[in-house]
PDB file of N, CA and C in Angstrom:
ATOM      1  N   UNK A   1     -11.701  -3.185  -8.959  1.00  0.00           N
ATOM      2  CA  UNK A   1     -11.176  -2.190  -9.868  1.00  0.00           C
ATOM      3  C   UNK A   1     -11.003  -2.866 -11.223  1.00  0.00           C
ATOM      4  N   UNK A   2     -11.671  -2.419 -12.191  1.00  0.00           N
ATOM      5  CA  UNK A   2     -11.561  -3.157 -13.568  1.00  0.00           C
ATOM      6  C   UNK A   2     -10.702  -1.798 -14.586  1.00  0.00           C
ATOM      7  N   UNK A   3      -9.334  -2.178 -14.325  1.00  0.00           N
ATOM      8  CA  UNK A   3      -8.532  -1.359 -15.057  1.00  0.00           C
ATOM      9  C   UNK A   3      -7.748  -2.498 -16.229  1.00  0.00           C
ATOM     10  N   UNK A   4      -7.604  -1.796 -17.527  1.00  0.00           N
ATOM     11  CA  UNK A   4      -6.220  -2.722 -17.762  1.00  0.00           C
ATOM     12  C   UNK A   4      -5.479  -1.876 -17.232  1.00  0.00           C
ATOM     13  N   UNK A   5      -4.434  -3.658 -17.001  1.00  0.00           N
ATOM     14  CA  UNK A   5      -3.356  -3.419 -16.425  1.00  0.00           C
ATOM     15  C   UNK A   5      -2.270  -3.625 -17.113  1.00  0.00           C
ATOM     16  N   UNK A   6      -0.813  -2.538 -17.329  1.00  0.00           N
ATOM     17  CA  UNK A   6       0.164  -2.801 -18.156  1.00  0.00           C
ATOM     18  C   UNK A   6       1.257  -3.491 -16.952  1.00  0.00           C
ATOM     19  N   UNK A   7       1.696  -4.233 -17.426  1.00  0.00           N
ATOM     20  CA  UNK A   7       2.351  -5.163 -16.302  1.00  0.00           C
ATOM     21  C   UNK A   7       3.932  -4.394 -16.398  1.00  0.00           C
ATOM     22  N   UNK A   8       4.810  -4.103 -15.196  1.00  0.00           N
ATOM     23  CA  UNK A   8       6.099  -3.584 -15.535  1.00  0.00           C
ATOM     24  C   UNK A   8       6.666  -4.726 -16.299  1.00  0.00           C
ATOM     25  N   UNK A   9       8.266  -3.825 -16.393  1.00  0.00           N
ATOM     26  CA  UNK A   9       9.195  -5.158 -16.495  1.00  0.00           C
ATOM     27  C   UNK A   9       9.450  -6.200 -15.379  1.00  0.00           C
ATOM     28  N   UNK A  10       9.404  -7.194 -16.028  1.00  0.00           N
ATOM     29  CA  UNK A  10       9.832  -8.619 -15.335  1.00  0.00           C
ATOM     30  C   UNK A  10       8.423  -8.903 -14.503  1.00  0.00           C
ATOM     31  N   UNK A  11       7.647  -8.526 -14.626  1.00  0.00           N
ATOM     32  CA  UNK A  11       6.111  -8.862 -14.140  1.00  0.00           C
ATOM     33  C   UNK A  11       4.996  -9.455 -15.414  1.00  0.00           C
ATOM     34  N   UNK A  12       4.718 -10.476 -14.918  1.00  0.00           N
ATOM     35  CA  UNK A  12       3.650 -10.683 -16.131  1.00  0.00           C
ATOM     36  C   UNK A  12       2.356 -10.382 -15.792  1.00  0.00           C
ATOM     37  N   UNK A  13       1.195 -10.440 -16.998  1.00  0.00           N
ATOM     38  CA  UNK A  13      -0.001  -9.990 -16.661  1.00  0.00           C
ATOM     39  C   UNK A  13      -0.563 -10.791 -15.203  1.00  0.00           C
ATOM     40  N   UNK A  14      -0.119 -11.933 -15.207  1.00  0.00           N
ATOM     41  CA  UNK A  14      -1.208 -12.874 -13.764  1.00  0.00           C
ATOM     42  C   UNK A  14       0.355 -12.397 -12.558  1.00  0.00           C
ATOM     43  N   UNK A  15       1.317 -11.689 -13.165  1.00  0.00           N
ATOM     44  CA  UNK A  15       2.035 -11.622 -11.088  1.00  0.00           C
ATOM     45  C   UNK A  15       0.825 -10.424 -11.241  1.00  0.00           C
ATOM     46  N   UNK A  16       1.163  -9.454 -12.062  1.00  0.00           N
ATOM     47  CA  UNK A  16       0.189  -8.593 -11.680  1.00  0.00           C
ATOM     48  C   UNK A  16      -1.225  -8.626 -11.307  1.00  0.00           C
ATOM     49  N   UNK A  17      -1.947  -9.121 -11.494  1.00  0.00           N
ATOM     50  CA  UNK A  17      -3.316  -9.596 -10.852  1.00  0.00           C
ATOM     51  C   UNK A  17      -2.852  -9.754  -9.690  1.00  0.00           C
ATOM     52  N   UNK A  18      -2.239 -10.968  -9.302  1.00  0.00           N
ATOM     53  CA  UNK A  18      -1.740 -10.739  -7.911  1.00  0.00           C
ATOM     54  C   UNK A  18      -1.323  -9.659  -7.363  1.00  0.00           C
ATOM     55  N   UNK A  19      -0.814  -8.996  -7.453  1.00  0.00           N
ATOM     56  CA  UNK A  19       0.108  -7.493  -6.978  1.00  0.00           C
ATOM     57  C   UNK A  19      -1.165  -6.962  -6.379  1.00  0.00           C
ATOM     58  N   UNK A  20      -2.247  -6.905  -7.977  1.00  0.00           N
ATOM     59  CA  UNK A  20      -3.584  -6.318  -7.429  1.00  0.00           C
ATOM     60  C   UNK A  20      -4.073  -6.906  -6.475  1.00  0.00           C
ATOM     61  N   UNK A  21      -4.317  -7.966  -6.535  1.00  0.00           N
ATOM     62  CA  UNK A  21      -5.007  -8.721  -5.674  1.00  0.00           C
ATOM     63  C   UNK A  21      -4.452  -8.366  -4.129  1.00  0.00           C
ATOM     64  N   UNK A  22      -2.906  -8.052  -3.845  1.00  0.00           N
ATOM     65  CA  UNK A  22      -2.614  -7.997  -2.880  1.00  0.00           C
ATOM     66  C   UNK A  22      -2.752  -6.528  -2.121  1.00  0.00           C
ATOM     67  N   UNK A  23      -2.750  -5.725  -2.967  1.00  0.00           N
ATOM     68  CA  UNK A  23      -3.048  -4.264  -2.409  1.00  0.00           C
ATOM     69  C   UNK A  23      -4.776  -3.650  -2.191  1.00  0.00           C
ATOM     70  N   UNK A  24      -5.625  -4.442  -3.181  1.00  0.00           N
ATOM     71  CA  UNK A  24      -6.329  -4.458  -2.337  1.00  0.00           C
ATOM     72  C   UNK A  24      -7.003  -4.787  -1.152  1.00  0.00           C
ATOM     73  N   UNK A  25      -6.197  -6.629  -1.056  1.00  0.00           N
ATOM     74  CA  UNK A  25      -6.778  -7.116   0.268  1.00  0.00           C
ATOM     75  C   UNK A  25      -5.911  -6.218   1.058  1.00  0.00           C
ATOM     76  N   UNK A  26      -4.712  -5.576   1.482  1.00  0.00           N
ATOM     77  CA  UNK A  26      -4.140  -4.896   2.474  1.00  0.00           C
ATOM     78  C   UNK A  26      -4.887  -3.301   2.440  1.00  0.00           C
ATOM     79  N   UNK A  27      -5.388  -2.903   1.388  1.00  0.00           N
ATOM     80  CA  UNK A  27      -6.094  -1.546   1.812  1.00  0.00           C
ATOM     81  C   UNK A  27      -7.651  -2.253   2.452  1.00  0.00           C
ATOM     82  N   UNK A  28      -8.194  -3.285   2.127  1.00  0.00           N
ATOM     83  CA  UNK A  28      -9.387  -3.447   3.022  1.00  0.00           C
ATOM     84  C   UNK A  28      -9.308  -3.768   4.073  1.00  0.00           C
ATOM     85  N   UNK A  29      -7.841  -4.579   4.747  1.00  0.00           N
ATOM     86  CA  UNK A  29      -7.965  -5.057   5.960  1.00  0.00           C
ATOM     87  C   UNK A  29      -7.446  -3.692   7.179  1.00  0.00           C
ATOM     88  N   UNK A  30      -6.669  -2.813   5.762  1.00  0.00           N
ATOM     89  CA  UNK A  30      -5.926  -1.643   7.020  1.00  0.00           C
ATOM     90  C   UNK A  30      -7.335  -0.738   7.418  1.00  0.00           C
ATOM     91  N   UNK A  31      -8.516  -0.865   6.224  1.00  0.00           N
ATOM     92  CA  UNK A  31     -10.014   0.071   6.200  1.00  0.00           C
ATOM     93  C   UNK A  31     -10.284  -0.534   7.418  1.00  0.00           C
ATOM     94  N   UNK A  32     -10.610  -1.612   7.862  1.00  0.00           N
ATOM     95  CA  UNK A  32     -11.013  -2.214   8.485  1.00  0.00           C
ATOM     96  C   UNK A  32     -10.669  -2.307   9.974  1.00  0.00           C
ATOM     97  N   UNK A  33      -9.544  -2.525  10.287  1.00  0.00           N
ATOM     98  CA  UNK A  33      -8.874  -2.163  11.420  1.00  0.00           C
ATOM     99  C   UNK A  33      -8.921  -0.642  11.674  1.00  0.00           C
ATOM    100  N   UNK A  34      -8.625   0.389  10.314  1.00  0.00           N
ATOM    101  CA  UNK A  34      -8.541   1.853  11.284  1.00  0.00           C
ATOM    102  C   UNK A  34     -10.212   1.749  11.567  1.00  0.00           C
ATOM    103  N   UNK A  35     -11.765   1.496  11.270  1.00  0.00           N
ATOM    104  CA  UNK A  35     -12.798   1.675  11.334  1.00  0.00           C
ATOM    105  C   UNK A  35     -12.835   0.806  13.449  1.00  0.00           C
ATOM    106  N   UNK A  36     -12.205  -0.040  13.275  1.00  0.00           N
ATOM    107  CA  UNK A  36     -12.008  -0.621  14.398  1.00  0.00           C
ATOM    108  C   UNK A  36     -11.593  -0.059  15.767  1.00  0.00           C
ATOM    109  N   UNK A  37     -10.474   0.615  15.507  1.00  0.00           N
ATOM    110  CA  UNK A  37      -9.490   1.984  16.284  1.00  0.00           C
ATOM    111  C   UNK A  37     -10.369   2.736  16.382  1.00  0.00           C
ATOM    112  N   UNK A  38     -11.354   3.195  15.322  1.00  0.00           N
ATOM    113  CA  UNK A  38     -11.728   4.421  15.784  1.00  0.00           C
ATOM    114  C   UNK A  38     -12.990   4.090  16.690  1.00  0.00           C
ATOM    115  N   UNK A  39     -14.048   3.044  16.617  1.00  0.00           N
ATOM    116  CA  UNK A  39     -14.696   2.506  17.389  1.00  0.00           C
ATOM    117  C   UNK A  39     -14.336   2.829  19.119  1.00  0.00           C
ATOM    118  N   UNK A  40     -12.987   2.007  19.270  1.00  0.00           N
ATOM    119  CA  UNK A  40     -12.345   1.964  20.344  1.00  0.00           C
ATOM    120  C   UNK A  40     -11.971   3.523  21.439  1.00  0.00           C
ATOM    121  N   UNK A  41     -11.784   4.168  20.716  1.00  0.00           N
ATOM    122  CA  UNK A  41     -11.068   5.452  20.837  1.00  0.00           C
ATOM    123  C   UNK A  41     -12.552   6.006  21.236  1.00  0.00           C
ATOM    124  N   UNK A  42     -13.463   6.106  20.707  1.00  0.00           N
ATOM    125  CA  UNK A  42     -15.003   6.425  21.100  1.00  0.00           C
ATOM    126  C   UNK A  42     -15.589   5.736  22.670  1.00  0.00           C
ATOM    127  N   UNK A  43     -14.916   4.421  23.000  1.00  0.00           N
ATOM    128  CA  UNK A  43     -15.580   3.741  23.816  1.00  0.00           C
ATOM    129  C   UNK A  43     -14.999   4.432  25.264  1.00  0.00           C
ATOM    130  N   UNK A  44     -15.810   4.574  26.051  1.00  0.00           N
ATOM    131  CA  UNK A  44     -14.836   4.594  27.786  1.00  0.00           C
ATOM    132  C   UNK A  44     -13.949   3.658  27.682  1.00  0.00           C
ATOM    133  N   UNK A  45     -13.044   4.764  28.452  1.00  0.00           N
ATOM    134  CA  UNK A  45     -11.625   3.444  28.460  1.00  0.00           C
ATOM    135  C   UNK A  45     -11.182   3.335  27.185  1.00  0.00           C
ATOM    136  N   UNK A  46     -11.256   3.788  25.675  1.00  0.00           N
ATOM    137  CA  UNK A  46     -10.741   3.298  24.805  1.00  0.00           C
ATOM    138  C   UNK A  46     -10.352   1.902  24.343  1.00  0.00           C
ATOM    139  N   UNK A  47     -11.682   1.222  25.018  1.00  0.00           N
ATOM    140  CA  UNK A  47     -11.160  -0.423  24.534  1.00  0.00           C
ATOM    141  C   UNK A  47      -9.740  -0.947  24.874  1.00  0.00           C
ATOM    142  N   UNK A  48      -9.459  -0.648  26.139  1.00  0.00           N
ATOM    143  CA  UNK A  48      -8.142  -0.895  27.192  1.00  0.00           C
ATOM    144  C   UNK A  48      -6.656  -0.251  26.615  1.00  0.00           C
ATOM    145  N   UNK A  49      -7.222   0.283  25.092  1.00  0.00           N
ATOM    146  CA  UNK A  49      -5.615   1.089  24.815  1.00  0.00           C
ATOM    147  C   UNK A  49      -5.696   2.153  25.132  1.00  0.00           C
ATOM    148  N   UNK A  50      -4.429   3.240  25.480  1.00  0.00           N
ATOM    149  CA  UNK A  50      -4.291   3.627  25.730  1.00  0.00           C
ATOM    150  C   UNK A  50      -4.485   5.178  24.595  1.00  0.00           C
ATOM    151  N   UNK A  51      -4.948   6.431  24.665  1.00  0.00           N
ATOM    152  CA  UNK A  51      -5.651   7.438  23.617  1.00  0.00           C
ATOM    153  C   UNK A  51      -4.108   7.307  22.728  1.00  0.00           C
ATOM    154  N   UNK A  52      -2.735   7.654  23.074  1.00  0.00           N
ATOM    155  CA  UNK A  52      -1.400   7.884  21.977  1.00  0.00           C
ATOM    156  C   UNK A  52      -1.664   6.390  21.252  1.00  0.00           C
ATOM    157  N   UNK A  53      -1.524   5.492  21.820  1.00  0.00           N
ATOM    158  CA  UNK A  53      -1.472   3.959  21.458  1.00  0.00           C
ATOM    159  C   UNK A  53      -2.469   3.821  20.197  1.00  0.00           C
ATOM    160  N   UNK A  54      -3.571   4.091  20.328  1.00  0.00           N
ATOM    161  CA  UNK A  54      -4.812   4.764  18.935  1.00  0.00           C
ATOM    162  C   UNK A  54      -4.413   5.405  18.571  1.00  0.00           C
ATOM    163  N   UNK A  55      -3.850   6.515  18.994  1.00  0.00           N
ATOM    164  CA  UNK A  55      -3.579   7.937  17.587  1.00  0.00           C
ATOM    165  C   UNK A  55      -2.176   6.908  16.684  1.00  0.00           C
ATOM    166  N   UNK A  56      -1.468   6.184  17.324  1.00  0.00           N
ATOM    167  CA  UNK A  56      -0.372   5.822  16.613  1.00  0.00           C
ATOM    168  C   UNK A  56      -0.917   4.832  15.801  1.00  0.00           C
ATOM    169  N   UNK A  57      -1.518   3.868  16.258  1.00  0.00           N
ATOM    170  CA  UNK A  57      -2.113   1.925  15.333  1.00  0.00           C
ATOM    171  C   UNK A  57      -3.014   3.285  13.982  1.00  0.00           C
ATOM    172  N   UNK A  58      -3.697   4.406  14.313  1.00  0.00           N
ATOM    173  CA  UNK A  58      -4.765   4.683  13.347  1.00  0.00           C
ATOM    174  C   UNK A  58      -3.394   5.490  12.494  1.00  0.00           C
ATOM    175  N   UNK A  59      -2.626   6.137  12.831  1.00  0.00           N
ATOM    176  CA  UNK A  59      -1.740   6.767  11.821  1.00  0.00           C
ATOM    177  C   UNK A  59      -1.227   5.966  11.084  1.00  0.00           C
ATOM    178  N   UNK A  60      -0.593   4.432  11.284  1.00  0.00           N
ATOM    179  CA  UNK A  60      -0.198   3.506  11.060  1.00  0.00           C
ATOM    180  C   UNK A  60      -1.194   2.791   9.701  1.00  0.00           C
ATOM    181  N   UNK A  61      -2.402   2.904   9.926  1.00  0.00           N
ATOM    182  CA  UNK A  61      -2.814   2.103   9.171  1.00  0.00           C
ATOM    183  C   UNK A  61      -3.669   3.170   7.931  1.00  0.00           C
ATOM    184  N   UNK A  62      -3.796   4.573   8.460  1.00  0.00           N
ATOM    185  CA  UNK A  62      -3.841   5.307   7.303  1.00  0.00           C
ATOM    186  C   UNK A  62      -2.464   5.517   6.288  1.00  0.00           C
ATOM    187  N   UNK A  63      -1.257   5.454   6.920  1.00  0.00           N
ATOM    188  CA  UNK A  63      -0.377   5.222   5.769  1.00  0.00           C
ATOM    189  C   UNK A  63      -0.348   4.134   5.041  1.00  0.00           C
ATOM    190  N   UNK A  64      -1.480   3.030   5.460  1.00  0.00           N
ATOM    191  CA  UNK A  64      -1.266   1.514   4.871  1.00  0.00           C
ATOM    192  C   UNK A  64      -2.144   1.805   3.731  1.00  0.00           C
ATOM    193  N   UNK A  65      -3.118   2.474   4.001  1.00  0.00           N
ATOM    194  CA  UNK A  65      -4.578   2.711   3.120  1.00  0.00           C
ATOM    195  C   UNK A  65      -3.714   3.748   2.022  1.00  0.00           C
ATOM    196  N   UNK A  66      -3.098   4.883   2.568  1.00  0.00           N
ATOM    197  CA  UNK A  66      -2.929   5.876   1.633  1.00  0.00           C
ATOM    198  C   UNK A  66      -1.983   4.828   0.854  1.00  0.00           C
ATOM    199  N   UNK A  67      -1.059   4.094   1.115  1.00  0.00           N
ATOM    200  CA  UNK A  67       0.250   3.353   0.071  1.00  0.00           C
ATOM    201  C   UNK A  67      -0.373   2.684  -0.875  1.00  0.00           C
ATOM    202  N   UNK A  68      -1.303   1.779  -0.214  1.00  0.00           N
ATOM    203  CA  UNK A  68      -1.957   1.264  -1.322  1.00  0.00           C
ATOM    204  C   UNK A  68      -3.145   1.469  -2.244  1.00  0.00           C
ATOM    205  N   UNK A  69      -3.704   2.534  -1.660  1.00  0.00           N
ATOM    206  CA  UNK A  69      -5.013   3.440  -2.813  1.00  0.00           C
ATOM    207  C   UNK A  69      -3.703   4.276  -3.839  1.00  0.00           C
ATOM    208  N   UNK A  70      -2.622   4.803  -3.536  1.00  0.00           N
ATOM    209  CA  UNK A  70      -1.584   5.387  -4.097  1.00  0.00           C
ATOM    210  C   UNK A  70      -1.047   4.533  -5.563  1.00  0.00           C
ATOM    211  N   UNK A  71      -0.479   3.039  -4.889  1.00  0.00           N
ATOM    212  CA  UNK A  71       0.000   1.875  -5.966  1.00  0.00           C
ATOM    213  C   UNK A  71      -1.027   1.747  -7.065  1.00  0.00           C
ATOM    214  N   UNK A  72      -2.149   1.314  -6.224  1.00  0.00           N
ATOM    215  CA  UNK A  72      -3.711   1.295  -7.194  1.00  0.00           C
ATOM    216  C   UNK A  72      -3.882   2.411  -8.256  1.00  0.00           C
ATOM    217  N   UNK A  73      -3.905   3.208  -8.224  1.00  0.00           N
ATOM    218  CA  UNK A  73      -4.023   4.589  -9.312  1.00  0.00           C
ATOM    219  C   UNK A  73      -2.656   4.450  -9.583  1.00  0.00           C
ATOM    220  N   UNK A  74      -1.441   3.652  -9.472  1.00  0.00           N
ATOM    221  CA  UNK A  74      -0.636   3.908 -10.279  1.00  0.00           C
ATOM    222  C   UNK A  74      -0.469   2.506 -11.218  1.00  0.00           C
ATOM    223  N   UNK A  75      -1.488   1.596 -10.843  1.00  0.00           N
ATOM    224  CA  UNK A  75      -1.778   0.775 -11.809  1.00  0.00           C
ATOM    225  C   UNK A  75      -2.504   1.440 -12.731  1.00  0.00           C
ATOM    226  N   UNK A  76      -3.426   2.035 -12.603  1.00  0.00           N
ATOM    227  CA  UNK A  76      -4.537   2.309 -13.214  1.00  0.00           C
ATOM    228  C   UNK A  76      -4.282   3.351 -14.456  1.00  0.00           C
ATOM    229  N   UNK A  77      -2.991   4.387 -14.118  1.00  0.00           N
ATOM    230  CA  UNK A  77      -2.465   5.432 -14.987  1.00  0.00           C
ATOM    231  C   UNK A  77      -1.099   4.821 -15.865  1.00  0.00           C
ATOM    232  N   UNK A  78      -0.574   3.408 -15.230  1.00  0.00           N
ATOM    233  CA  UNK A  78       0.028   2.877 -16.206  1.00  0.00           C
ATOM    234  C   UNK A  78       1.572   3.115 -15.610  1.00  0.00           C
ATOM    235  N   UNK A  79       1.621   3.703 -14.534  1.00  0.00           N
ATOM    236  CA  UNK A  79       3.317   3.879 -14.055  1.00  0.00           C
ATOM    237  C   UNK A  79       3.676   3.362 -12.682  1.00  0.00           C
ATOM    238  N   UNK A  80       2.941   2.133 -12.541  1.00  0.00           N
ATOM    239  CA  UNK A  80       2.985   1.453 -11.418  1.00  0.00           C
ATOM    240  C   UNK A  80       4.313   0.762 -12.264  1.00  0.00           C
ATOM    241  N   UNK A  81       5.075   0.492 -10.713  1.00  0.00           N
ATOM    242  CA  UNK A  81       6.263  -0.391 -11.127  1.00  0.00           C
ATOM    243  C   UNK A  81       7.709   0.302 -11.826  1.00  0.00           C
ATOM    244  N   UNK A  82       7.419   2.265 -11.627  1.00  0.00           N
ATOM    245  CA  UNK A  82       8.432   2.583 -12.172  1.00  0.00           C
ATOM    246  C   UNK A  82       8.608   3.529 -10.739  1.00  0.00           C
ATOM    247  N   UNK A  83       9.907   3.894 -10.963  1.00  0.00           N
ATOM    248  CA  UNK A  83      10.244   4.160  -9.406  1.00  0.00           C
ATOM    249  C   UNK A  83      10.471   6.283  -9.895  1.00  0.00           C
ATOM    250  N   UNK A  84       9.569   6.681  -8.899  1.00  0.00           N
ATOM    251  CA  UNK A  84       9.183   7.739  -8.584  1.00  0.00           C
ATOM    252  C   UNK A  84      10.647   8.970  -8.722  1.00  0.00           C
ATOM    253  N   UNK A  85      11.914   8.432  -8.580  1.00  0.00           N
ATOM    254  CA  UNK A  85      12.437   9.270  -8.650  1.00  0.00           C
ATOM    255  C   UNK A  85      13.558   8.610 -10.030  1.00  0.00           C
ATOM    256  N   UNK A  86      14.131   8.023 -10.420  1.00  0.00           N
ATOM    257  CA  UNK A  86      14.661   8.322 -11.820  1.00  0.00           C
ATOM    258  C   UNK A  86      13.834   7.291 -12.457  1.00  0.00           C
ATOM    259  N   UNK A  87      12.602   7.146 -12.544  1.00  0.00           N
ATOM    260  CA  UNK A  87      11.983   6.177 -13.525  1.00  0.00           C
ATOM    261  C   UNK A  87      11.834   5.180 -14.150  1.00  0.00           C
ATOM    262  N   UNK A  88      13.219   4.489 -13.635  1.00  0.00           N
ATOM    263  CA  UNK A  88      13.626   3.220 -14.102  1.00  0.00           C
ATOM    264  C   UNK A  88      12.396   1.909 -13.199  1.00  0.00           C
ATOM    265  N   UNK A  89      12.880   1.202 -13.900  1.00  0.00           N
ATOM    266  CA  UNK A  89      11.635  -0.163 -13.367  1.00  0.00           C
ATOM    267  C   UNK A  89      12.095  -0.663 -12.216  1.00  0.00           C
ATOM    268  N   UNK A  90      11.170   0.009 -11.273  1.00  0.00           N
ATOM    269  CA  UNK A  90      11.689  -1.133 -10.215  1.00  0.00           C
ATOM    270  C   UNK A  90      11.526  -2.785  -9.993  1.00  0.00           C
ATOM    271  N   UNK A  91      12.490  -3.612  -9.519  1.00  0.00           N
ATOM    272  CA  UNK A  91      12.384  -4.695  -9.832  1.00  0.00           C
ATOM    273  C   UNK A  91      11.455  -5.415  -9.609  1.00  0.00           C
ATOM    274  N   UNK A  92      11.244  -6.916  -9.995  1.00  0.00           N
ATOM    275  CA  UNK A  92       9.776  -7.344 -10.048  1.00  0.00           C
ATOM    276  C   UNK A  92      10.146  -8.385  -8.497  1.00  0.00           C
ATOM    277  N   UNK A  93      10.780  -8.927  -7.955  1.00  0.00           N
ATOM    278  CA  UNK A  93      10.409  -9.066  -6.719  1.00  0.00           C
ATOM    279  C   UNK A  93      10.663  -8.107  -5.646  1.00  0.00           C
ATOM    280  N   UNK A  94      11.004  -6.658  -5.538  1.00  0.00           N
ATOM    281  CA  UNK A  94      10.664  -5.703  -4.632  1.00  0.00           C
ATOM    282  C   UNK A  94       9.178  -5.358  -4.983  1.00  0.00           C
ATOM    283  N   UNK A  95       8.838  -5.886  -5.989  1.00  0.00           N
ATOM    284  CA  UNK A  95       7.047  -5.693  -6.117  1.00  0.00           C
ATOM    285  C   UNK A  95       6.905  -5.806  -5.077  1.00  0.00           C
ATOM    286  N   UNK A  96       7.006  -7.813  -5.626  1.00  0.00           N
ATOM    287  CA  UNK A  96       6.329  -9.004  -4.613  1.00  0.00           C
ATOM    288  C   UNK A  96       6.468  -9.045  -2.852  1.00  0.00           C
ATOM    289  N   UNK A  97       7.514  -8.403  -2.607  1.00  0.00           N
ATOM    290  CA  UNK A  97       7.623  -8.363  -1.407  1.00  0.00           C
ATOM    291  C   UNK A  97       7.000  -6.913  -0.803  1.00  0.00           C
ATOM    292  N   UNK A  98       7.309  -5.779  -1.650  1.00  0.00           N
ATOM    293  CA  UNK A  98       6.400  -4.508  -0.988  1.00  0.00           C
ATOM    294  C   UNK A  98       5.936  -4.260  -2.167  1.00  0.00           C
ATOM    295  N   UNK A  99       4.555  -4.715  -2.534  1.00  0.00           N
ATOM    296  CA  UNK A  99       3.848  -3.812  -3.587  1.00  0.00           C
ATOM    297  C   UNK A  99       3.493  -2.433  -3.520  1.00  0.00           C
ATOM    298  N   UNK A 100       3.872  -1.949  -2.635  1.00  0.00           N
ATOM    299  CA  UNK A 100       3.247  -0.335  -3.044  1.00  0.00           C
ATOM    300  C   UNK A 100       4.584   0.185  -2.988  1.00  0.00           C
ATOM    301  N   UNK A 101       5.870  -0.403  -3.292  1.00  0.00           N
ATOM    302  CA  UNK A 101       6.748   0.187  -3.180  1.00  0.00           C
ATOM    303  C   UNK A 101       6.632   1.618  -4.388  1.00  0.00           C
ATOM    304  N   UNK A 102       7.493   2.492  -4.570  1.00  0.00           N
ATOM    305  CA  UNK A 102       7.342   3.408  -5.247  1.00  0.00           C
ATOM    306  C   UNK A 102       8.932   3.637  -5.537  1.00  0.00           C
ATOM    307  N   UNK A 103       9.697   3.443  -4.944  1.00  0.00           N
ATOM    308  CA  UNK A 103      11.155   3.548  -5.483  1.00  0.00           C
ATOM    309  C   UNK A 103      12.379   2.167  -5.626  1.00  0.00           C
ATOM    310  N   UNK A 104      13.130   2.344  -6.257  1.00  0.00           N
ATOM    311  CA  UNK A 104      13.475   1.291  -6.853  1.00  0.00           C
ATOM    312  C   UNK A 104      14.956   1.462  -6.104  1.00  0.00           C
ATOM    313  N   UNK A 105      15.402  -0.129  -5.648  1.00  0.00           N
ATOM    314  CA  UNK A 105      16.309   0.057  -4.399  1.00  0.00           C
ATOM    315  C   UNK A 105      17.538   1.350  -4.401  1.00  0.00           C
ATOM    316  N   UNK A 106      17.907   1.970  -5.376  1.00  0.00           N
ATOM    317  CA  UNK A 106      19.512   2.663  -5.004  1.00  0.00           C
ATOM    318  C   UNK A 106      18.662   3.908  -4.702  1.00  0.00           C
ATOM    319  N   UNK A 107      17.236   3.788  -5.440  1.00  0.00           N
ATOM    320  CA  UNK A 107      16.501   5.472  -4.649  1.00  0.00           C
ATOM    321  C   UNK A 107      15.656   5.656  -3.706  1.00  0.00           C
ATOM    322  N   UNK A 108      15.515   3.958  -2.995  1.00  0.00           N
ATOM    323  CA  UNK A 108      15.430   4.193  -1.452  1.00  0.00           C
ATOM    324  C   UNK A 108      16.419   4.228  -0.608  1.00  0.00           C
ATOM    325  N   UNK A 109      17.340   4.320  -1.007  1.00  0.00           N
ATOM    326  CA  UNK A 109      18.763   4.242  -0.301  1.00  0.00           C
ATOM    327  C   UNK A 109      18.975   6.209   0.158  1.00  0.00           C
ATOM    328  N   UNK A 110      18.181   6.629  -0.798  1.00  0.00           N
ATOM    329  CA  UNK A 110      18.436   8.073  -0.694  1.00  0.00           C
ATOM    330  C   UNK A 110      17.548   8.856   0.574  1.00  0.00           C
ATOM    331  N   UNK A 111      17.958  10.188   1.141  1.00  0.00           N
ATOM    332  CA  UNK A 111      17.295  10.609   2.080  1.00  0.00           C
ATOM    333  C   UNK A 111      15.991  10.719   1.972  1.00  0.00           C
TER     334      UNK A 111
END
């Protein structure tokens, strides 16, 4: 993805590369694994899991794909790093630890 990138607060341009760097390797590896599941789920026997056990690992890893194709376009539109419900910046190591976060801790605290 060749976007500029506006870095939030307390993020500089290279955490951000990283950030990027990290949401895309987790949307290719979750591509990768659900392409895997679904293989399985096709095979007799389902590749020894069980059919719920697949419907759950593939739901699982389409919310991984949707979080982070989500973060990605919100690099890309420039409001990555601001938190979805009062707008303020979410902090720069709740990046680092969940980059696709989208809310900033007192408005994940909320229902």
């Amino acid at each position: 993805m060749s976007t500029t990138l506006r870095p939030p607060a307390g993020v500089d341009a290279a955490a951000m590369g990283l950030l990027r760097d990290m949401l895309e390797e987790n949307f290719a590896v979750h591509t990768a694994q659900l392409t895997e599941l679904t293989v399985y789920g096709r095979m007799p026997g389902h590749g020894g899991y069980g059919p719920l056990t697949l419907d759950e690992w593939a739901a699982h890893h389409r919310r991984e794909i949707a979080d982070s194709a989500d973060a990605l376009r919100r690099m890309a539109d420039g409001t990555y790093g601001l938190c979805r419900i009062c707008h303020r910046a979410i902090p720069a190591g709740l990046l680092r630890a969940v980059p696709h976060a989208e809310r900033c801790v007192p408005c994940r605290r909320l229902p």
